[in-house]
Protein backbone atom coordinates (compact mmCIF):
# COMPACT_ATOMS: atom_id res chain seq x y z
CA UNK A 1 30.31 88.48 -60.33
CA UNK A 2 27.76 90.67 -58.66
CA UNK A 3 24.98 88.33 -57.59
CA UNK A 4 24.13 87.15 -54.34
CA UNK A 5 23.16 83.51 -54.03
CA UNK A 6 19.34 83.65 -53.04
CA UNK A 7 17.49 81.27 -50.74
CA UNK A 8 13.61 79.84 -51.27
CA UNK A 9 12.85 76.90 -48.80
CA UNK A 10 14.70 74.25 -49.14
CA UNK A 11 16.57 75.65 -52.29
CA UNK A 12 19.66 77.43 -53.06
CA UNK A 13 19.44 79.49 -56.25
CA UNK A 14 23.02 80.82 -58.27
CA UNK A 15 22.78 83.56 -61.42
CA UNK A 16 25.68 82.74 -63.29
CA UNK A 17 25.03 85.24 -66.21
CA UNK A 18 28.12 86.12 -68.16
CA UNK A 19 30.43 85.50 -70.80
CA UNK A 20 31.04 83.01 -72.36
CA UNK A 21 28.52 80.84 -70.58
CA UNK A 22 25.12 81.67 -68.57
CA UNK A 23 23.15 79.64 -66.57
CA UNK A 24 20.55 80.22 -63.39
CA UNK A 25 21.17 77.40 -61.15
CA UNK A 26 18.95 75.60 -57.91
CA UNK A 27 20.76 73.57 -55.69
CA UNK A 28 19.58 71.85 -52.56
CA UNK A 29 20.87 74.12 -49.83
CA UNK A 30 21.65 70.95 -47.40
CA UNK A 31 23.81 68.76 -49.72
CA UNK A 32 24.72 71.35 -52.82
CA UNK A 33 23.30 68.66 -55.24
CA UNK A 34 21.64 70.31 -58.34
CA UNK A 35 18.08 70.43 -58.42
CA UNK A 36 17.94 71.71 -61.59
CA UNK A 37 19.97 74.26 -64.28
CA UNK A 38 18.63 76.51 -66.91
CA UNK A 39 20.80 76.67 -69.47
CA UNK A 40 20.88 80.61 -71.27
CA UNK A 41 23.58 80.28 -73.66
CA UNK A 42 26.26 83.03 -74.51
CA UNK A 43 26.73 86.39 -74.28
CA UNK A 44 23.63 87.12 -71.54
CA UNK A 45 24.57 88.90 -68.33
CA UNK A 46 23.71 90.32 -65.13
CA UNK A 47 24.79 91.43 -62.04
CA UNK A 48 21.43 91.64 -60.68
CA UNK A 49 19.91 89.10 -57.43
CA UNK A 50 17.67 86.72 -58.28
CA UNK A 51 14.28 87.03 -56.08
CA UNK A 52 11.28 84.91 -55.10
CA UNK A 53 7.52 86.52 -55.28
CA UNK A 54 4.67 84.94 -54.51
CA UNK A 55 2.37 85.61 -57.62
CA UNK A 56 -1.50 85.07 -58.00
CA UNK A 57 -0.68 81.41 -59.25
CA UNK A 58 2.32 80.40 -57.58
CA UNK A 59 5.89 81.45 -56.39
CA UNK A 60 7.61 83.17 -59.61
CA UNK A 61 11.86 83.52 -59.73
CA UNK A 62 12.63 86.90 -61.19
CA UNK A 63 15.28 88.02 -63.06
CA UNK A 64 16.71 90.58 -64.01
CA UNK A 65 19.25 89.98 -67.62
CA UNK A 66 20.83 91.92 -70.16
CA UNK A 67 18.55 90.38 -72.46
CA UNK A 68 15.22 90.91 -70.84
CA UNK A 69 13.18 90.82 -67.34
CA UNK A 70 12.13 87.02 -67.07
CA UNK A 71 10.07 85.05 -64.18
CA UNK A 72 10.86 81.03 -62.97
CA UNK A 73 8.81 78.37 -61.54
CA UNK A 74 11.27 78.13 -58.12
CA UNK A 75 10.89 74.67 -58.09
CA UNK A 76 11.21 73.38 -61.47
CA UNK A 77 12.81 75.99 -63.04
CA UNK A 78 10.24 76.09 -65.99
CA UNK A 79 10.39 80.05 -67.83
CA UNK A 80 6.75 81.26 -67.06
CA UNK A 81 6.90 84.80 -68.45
CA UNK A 82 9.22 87.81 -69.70
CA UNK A 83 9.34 91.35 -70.77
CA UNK A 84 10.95 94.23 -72.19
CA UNK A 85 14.00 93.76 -74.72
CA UNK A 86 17.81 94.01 -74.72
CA UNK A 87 19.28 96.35 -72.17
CA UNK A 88 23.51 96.15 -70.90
CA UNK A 89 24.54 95.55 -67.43
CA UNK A 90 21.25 94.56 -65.74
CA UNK A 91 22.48 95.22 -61.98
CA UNK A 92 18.99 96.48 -60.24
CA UNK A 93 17.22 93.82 -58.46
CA UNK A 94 13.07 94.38 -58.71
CA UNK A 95 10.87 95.28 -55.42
CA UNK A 96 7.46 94.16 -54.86
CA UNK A 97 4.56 95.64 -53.21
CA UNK A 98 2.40 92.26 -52.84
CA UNK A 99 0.66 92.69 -55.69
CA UNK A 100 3.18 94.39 -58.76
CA UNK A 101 6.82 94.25 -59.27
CA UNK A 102 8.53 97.29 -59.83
CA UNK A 103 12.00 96.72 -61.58
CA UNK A 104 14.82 99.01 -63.14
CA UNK A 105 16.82 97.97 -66.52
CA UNK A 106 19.98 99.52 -64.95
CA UNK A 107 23.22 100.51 -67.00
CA UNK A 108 23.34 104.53 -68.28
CA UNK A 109 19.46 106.14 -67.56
CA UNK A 110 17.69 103.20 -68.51
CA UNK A 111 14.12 102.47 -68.37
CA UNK A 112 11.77 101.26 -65.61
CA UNK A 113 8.63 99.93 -65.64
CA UNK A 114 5.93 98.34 -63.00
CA UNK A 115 4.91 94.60 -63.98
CA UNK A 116 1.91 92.60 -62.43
CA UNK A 117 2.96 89.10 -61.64
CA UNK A 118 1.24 86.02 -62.87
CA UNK A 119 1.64 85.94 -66.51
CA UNK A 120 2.56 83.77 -69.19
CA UNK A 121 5.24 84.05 -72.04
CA UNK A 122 5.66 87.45 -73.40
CA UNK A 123 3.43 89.90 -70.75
CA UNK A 124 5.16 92.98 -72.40
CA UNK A 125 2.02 94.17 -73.36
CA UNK A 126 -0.76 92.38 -71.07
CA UNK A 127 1.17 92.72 -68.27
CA UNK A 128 3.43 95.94 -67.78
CA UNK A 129 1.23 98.54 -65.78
CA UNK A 130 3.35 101.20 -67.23
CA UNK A 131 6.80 101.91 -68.36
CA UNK A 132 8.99 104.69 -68.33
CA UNK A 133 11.83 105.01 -71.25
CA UNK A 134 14.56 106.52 -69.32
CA UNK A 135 15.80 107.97 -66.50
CA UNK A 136 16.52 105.06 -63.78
CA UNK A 137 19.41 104.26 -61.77
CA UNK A 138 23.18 102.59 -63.15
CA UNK A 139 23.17 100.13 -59.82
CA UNK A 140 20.86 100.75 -57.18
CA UNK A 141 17.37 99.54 -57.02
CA UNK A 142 14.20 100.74 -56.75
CA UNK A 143 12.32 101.18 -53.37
CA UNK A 144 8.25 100.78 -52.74
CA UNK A 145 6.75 102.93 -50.11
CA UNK A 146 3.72 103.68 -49.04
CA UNK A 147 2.45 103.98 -52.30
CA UNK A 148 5.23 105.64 -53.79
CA UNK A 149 8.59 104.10 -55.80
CA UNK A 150 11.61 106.10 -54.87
CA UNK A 151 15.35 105.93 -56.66
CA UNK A 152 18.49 107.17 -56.59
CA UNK A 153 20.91 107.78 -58.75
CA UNK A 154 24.85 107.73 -59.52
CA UNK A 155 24.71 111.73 -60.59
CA UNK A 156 22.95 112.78 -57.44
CA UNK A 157 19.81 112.97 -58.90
CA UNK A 158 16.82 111.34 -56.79
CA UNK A 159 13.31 110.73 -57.78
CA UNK A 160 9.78 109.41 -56.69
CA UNK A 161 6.76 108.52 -59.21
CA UNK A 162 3.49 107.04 -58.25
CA UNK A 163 3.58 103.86 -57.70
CA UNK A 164 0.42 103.00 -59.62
CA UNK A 165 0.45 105.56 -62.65
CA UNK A 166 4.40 105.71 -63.00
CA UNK A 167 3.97 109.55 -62.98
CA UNK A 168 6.65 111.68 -61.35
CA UNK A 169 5.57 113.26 -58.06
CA UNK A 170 9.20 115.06 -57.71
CA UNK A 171 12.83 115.09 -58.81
CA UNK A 172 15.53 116.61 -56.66
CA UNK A 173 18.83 116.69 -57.49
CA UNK A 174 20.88 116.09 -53.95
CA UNK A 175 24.56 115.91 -54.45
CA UNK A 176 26.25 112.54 -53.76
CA UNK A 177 27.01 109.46 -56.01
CA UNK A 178 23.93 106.73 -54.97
CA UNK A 179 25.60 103.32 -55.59
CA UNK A 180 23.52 101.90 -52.54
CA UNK A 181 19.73 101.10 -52.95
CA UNK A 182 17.53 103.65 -50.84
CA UNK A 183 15.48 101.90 -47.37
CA UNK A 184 12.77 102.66 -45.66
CA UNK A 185 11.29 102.81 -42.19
CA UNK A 186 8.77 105.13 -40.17
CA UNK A 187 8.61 108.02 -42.78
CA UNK A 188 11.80 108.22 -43.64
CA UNK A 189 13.99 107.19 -46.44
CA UNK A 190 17.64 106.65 -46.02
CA UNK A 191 20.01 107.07 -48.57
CA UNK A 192 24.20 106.52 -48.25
CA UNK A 193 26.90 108.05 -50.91
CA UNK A 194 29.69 106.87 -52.04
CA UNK A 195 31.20 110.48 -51.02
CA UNK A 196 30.82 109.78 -47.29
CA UNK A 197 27.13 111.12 -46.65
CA UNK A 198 23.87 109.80 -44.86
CA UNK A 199 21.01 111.89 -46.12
CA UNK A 200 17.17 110.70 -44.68
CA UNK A 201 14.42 112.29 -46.54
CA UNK A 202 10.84 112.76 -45.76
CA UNK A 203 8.77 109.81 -47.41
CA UNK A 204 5.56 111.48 -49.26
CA UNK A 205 5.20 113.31 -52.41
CA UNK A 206 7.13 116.56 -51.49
CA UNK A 207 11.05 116.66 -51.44
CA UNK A 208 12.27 117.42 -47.71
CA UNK A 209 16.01 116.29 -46.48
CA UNK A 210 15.67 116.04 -42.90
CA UNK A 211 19.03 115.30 -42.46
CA UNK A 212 22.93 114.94 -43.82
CA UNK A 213 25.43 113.22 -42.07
CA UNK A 214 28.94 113.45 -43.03
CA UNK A 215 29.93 109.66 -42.04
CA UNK A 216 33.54 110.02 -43.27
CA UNK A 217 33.54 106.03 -45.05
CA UNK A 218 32.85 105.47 -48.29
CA UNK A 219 29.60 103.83 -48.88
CA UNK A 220 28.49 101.54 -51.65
CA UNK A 221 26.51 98.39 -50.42
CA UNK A 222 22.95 98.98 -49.36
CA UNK A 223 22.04 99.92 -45.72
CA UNK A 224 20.02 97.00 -43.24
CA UNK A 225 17.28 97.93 -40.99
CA UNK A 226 16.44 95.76 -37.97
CA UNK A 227 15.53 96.83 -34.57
CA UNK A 228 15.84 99.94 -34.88
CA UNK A 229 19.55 100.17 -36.21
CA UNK A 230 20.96 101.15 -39.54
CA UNK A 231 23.49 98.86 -40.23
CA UNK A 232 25.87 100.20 -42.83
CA UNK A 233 28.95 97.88 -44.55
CA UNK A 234 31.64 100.50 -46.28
CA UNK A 235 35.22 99.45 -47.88
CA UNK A 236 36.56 98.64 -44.18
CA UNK A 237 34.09 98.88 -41.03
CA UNK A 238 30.84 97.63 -40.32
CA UNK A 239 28.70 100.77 -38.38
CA UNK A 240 25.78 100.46 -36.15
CA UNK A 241 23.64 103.05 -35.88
CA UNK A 242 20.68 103.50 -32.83
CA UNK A 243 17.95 105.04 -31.38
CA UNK A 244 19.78 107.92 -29.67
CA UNK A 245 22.84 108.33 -31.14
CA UNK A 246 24.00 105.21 -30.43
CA UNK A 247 26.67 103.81 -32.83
């Protein structure tokens, strides 16, 4: 419960992490027949997404468990590296900037950390550009922009760090409960609350809201930009939002 199933050319991929039997699965997405299954035993969850990068040598799987953050060959399903240790309800799914992964452990204030792709076995200390302890969101994941890794969290308490030192730029506490993962698009950064709110921020190293809309829905599932809509799913309507005003 929790994933999305994940597509990667011709593949289907299912994260079927949780008790009392785990397993990341590949199926071929025009018959269903299994390409191939990873067995992971007991007692190893997630309710993260699994997601496709293309790494320096080759397309790399990543996931994000309960045990630790771990990378697949797509096609063969053959483990080619992992990192960090233990951590409970691994619900984040990473981001990628082209050229490092930026992924948060999840659960209560849990760490996050900045990996470069490409890697072999255990890359927690050859590969992890840095790594912070604490302090990262329950559910929502990170966001890369411009330079700059933003989150938000289920206490109302937002934050951006560099995205190539790890080093906080600012930390604002805006009122609202952030289940949704922030987006981005022409210098803004939209964030939705469960409470009802749409709050844009100014993208950049300074805190500025710009705006706060009191929507009236409550909002949990992430936001979709395309064409310059906001697309926003909550517990019973599906809202458009335009250029304009239009809605």
């Amino acid at each position: 419960a929790g994933s999305s199933p994940a597509l990667f050319g011709d593949l289907l991929f299912l994260l079927c992490y949780h008790e009392p039997r785990s397993y990341l699965l590949a199926l071929d997405k025009q018959t269903g027949k299994e390409r191939w299954k990873v067995d992971r035993g007991k007692d190893v969850r997630s309710y993260s997404t699994p997601v496709v990068f293309a790494g320096p040598r080759g397309d790399e799987l990543v996931v994000n468990s309960s045990e630790r953050l771990e990378a697949y060959d797509p096609r063969t399903g053959e483990l080619l590296w992992h990192a960090g240790g233990p951590h409970r309800f691994a619900i984040p799914v990473p981001t990628f900037d082209g050229a490092v992964l930026y992924a948060s452990r999840g659960y209560r204030s849990g760490p996050y950390m900045a990996i470069r792709p490409g890697g072999r076995g255990d890359v927690s200390a050859s590969h992890v550009q840095w790594s912070v302890a604490t302090g990262a969101p329950y559910v929502s994941s990170l966001l890369y922009y411009e330079g700059l890794v933003y989150m938000a969290s289920d206490v109302g308490v937002v934050t951006c760090v560099d995205a190539r030192t790890g080093e906080k730029a600012w930390q604002e506490r805006i009122p609202g409960i952030f289940s949704a993962s922030p987006v981005a698009a022409e210098g803004r950064i939209y964030l939705l609350s469960e409470t009802g709110d749409a709050i844009v921020l100014r993208a950049g190293r300074e805190p500025r809201v710009l705006t706060r809309s009191p929507l009236g829905f409550r909002m949990v599932a992430s936001p979709a930009l395309s064409g310059g809509q906001v697309f926003i799913r909550t517990d019973e309507h599906l809202v458009s939002i335009g250029r304009g005003g239009d809605r």
